[in-house]
N, C-alpha and C. Protein backbone atom coordinates (compact mmCIF):
# COMPACT_ATOMS: atom_id res chain seq x y z
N UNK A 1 -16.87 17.01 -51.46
CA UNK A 1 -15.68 17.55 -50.84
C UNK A 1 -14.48 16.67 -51.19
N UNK A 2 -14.30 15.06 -50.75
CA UNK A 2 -13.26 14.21 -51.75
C UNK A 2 -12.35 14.83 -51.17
N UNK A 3 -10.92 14.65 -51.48
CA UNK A 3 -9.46 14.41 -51.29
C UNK A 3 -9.23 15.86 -50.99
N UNK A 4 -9.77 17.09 -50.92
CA UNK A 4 -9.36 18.21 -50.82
C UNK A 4 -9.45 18.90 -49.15
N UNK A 5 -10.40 17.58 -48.73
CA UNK A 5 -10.81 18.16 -46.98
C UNK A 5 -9.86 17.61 -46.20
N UNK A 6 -8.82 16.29 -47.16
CA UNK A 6 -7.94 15.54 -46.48
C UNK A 6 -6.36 16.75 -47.00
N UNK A 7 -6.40 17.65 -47.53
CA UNK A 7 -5.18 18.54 -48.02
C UNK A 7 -4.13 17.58 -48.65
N UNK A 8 -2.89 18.17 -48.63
CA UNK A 8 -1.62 18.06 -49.01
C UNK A 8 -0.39 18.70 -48.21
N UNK A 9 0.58 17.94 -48.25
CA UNK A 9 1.85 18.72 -47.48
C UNK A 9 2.79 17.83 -47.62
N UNK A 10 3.87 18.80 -47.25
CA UNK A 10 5.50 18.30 -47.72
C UNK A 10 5.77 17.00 -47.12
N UNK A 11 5.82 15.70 -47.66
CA UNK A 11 6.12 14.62 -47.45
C UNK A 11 6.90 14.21 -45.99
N UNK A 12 6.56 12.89 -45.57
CA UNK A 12 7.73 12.95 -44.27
C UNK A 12 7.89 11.47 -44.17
N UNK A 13 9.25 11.25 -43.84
CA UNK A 13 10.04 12.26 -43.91
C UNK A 13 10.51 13.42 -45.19
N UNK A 14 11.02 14.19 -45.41
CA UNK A 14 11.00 15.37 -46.12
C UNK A 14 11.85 15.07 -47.10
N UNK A 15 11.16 14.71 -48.32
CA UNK A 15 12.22 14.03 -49.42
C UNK A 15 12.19 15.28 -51.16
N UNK A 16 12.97 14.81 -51.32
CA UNK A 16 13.32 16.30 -52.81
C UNK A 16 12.90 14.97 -53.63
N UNK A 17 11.76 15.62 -54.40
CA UNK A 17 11.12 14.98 -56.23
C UNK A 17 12.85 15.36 -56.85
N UNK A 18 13.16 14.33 -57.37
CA UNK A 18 14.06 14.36 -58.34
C UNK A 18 14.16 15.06 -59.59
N UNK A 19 12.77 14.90 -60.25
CA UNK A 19 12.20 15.05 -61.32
C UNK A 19 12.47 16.79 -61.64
N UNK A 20 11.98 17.44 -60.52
CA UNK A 20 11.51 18.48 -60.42
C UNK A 20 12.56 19.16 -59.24
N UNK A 21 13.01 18.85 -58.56
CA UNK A 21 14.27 19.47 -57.25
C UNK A 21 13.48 20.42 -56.03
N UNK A 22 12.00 19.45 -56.29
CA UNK A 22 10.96 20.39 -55.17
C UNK A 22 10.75 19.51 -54.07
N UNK A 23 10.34 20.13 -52.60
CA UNK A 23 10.02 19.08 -52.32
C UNK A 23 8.71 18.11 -52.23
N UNK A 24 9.14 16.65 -52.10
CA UNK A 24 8.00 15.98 -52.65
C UNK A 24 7.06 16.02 -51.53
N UNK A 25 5.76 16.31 -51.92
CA UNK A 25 4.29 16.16 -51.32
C UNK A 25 3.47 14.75 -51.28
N UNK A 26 2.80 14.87 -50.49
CA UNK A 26 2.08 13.80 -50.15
C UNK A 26 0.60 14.12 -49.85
N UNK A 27 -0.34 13.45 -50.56
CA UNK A 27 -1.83 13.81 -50.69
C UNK A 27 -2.71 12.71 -50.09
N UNK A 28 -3.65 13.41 -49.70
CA UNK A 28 -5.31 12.53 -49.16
C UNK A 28 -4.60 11.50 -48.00
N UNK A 29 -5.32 10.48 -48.17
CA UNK A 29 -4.83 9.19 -47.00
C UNK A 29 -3.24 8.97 -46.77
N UNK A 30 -2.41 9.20 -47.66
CA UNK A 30 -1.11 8.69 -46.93
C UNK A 30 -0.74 10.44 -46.42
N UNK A 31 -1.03 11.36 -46.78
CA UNK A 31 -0.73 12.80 -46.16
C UNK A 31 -1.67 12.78 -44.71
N UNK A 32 -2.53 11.48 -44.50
CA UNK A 32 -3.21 11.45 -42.97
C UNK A 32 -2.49 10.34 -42.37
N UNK A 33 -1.84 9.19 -42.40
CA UNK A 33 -0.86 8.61 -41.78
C UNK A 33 0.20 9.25 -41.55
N UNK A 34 0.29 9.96 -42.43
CA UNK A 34 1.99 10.49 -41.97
C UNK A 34 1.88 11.30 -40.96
N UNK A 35 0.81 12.13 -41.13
CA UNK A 35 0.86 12.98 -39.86
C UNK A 35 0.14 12.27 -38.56
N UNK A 36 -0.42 11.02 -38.33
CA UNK A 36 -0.60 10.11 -37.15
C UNK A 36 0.84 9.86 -36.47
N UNK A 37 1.48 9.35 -37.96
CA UNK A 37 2.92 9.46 -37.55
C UNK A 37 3.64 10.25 -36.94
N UNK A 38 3.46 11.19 -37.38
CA UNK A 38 4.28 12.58 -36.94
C UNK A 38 3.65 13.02 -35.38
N UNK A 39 2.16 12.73 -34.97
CA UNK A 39 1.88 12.98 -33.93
C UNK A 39 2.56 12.22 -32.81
N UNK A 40 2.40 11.22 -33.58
CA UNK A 40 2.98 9.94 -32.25
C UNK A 40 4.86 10.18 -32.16
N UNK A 41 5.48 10.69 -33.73
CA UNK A 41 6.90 10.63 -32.45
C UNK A 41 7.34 12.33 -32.34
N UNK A 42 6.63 12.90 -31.90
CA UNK A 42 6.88 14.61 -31.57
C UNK A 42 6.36 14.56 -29.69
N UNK A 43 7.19 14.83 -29.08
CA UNK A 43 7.33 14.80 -27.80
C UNK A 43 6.00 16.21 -27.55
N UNK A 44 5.41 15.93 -26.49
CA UNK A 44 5.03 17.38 -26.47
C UNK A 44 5.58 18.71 -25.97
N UNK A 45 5.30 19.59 -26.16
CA UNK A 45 6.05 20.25 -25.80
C UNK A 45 7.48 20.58 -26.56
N UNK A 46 7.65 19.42 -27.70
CA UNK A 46 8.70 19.79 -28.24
C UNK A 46 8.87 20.95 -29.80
N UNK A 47 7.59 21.28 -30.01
CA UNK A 47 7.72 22.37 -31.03
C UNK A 47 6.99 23.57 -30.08
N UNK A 48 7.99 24.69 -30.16
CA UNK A 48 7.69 25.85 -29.11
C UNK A 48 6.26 26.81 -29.65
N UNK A 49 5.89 26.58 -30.75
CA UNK A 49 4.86 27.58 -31.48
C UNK A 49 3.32 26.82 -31.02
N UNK A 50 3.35 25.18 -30.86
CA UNK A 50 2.60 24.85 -30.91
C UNK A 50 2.30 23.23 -29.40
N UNK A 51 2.90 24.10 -28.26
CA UNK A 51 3.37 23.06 -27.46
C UNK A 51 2.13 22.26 -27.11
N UNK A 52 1.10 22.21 -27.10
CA UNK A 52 -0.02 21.12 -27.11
C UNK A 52 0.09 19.93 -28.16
N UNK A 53 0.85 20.06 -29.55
CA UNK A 53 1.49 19.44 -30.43
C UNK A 53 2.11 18.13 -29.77
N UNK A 54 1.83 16.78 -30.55
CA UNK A 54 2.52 15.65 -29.92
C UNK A 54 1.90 14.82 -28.93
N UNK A 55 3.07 13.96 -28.86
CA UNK A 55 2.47 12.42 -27.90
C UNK A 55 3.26 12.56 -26.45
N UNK A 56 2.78 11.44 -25.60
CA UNK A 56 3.55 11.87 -24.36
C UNK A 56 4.22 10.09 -24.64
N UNK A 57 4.28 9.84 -25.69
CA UNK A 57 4.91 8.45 -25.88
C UNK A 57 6.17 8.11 -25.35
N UNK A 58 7.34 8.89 -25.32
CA UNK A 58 8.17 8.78 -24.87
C UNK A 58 8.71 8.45 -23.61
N UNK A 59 7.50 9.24 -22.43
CA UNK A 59 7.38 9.14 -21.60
C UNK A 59 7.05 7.54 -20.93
N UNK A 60 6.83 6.82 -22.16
CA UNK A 60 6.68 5.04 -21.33
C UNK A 60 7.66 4.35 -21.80
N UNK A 61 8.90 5.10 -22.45
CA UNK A 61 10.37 4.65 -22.54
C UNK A 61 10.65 3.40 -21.91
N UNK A 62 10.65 3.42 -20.19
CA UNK A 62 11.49 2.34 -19.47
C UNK A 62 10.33 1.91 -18.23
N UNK A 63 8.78 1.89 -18.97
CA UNK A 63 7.62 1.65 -18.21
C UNK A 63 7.82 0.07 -17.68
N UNK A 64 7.01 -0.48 -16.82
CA UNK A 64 6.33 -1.50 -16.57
C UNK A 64 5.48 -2.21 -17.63
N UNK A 65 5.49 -3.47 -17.85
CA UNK A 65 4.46 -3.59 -19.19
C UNK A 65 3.81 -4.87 -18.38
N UNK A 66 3.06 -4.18 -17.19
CA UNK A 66 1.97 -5.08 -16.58
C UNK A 66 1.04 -4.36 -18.07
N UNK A 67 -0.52 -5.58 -17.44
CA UNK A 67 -1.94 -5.27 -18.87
C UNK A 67 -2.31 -3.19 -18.02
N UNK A 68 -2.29 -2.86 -16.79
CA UNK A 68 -2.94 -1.81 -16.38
C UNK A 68 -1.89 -0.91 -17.25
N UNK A 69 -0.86 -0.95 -17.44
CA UNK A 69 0.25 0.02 -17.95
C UNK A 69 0.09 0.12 -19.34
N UNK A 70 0.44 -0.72 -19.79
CA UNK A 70 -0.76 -1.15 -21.90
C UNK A 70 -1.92 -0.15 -21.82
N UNK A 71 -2.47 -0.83 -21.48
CA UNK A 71 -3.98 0.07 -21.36
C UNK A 71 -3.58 1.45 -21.11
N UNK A 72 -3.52 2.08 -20.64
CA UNK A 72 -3.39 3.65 -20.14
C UNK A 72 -2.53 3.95 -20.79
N UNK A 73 -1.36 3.15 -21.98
CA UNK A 73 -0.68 3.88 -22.69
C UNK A 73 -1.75 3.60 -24.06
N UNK A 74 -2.24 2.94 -24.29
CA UNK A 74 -3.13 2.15 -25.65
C UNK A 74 -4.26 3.58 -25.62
N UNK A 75 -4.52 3.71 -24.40
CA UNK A 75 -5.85 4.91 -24.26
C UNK A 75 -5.60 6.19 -24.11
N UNK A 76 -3.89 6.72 -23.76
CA UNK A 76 -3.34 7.43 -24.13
C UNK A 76 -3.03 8.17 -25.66
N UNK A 77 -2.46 7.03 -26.52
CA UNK A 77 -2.46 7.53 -27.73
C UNK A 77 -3.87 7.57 -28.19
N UNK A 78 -4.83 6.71 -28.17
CA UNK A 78 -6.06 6.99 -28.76
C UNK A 78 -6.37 8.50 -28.48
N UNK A 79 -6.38 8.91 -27.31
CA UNK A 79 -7.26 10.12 -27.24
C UNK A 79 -6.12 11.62 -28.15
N UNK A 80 -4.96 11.23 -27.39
CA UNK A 80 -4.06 12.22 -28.64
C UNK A 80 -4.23 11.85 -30.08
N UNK A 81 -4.28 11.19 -30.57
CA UNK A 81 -5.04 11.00 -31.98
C UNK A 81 -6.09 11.57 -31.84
N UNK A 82 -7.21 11.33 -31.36
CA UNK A 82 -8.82 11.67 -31.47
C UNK A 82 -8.52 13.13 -31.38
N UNK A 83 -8.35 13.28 -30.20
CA UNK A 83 -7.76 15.42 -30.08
C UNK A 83 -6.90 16.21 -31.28
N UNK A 84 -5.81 15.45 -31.92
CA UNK A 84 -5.19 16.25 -32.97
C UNK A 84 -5.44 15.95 -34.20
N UNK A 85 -5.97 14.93 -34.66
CA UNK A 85 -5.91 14.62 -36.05
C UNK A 85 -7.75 14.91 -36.55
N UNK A 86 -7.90 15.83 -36.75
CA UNK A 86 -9.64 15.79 -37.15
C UNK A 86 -9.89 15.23 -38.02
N UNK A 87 -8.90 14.84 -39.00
CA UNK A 87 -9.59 14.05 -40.13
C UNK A 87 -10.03 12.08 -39.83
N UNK A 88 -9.58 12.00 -38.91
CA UNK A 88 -9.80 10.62 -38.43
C UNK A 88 -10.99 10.43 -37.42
N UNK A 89 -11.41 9.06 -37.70
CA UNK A 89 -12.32 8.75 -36.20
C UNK A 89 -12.08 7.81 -36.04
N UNK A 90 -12.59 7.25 -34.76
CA UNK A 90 -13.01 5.55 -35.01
C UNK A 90 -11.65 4.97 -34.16
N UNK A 91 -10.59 5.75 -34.01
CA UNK A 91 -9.78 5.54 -33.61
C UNK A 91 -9.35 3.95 -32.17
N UNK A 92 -8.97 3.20 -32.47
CA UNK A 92 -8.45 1.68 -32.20
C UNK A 92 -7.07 1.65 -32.04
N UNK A 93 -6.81 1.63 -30.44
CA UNK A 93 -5.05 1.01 -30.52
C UNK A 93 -4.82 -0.25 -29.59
N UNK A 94 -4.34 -1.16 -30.04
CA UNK A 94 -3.77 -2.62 -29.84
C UNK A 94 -2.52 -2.38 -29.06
N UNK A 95 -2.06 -2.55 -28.11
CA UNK A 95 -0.20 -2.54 -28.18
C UNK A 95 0.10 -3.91 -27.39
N UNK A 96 0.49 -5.11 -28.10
CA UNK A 96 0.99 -6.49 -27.65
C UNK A 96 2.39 -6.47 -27.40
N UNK A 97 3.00 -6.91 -26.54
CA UNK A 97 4.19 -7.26 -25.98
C UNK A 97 4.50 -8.80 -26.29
N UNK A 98 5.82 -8.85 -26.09
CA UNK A 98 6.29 -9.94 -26.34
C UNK A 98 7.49 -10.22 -25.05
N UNK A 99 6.83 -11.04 -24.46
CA UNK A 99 8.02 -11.26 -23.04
C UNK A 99 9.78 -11.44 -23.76
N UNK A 100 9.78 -11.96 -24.99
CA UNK A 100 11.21 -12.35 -25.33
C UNK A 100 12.06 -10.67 -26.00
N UNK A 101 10.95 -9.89 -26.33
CA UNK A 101 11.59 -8.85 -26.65
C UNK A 101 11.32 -7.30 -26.20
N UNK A 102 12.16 -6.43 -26.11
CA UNK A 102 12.01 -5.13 -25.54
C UNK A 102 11.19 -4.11 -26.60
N UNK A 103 10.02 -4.57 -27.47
CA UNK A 103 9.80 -3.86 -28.37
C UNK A 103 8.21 -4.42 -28.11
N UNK A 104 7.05 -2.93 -27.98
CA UNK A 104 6.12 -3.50 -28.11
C UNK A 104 5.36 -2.90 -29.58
N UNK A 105 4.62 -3.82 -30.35
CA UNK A 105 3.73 -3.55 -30.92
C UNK A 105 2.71 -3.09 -30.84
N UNK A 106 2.48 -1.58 -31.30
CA UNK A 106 1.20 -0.75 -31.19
C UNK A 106 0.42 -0.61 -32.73
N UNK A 107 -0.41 -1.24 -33.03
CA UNK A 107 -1.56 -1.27 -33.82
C UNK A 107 -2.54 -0.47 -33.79
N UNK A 108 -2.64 0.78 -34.12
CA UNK A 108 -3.78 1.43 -34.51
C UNK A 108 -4.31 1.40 -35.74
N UNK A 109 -5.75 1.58 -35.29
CA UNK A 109 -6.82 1.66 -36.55
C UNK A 109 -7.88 2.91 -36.77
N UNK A 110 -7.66 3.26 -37.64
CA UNK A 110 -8.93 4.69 -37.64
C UNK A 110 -9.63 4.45 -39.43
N UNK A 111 -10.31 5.40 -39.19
CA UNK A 111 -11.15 5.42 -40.58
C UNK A 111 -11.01 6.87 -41.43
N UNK A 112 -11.05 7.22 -41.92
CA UNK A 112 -10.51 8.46 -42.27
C UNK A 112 -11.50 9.09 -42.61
N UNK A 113 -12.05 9.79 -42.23
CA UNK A 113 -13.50 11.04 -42.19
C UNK A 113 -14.01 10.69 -43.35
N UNK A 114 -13.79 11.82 -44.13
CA UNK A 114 -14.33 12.03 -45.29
C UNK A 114 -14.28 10.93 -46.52
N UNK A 115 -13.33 9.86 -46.54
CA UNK A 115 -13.67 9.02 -47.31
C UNK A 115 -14.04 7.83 -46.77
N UNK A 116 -14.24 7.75 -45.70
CA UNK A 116 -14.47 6.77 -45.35
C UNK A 116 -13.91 5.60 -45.20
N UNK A 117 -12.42 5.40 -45.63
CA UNK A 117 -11.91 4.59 -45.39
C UNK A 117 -11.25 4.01 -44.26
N UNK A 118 -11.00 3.44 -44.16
CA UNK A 118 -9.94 2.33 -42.99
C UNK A 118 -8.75 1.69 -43.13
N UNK A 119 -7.68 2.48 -42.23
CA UNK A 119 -7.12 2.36 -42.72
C UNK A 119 -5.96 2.13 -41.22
N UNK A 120 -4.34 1.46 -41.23
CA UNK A 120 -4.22 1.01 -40.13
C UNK A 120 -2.63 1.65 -39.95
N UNK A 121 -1.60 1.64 -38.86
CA UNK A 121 -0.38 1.84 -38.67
C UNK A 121 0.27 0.64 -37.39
N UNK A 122 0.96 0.05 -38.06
CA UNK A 122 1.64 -0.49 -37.15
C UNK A 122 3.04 -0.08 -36.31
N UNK A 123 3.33 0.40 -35.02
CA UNK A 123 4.10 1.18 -34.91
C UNK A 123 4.97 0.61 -34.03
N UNK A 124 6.26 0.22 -34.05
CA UNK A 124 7.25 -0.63 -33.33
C UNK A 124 7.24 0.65 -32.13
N UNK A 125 7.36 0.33 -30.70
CA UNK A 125 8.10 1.03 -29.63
C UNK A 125 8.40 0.39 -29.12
N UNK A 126 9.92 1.05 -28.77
CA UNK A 126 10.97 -0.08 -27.60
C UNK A 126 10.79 0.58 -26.59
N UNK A 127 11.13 -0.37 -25.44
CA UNK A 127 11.35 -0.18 -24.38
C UNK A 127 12.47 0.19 -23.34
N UNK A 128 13.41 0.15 -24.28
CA UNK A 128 14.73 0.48 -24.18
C UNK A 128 15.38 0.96 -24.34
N UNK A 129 15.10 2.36 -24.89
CA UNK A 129 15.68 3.22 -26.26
C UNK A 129 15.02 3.08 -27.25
N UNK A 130 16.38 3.28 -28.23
CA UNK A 130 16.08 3.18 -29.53
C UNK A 130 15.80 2.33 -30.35
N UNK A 131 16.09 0.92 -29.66
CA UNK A 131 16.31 -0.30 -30.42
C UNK A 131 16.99 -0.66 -31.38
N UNK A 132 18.28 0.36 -30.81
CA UNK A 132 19.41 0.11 -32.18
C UNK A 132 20.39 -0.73 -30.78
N UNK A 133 21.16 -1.92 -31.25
CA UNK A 133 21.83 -2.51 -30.59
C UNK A 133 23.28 -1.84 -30.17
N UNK A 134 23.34 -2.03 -28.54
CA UNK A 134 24.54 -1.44 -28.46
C UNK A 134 26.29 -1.94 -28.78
N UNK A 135 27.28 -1.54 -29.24
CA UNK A 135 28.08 -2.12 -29.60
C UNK A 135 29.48 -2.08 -28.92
């Protein structure tokens, strides 16, 4: 079966091949991060065709970051991964804080079905917004 059970689709973010003025695609393992990606920052509820679609990530915007609050967000995204992405298992999320900054580090790890590989995303979330500084 090989790289064909993992598909293909329009790159993301959504970039035009130069070469060609199409847009560029993305195949096998990085066409399965991107869409981990894409799960984790799509609100749910926010595409109307498919409102089970997405993370409730947003929702720990301006949380508490006691260890009980980590956890239940760490075991949160795991299971929305495990539920939307079939091509993954194995699924592992880390999220470390740093008392000096409003940004926590979420580390997931999965293996990717069919090839078996392992493979990881490190994903900045603030706690504050956007983490663009205000001016």
């Amino acid at each position: 079966m090989g790289q064909e059970f993992l598909g293909s689709g329009i790159k993301f973010p959504p970039q035009v091949n130069p070469g060609t003025g199409r847009f560029a695609v993305s195949k096998g393992n990085q066409s399965v991060k991107e869409s981990v990606y894409l799960i984790l920052m799509t609100g749910k509820g926010e595409r109307w065709l498919v409102p089970n679609f997405g993370s409730r990530l947003s929702g720990y915007t301006f949380m508490d970051t006691s260890l009980t609050m980590l956890n239940i967000m760490a075991n949160d995204i795991r299971m929305t991964l495990t539920e939307q992405e079939p091509r993954i298992t194995g699924v592992s999320v880390d999220v470390d804080d740093s008392p000096d900054s409003d940004c926590l580090t979420v580390n997931i790890s999965y293996t990717v079905r069919d090839t078996n590989t392992s493979e990881n995303l490190v994903f900045p979330f603030y706690l504050r917004g956007s983490g663009l500084d205000d001016e």
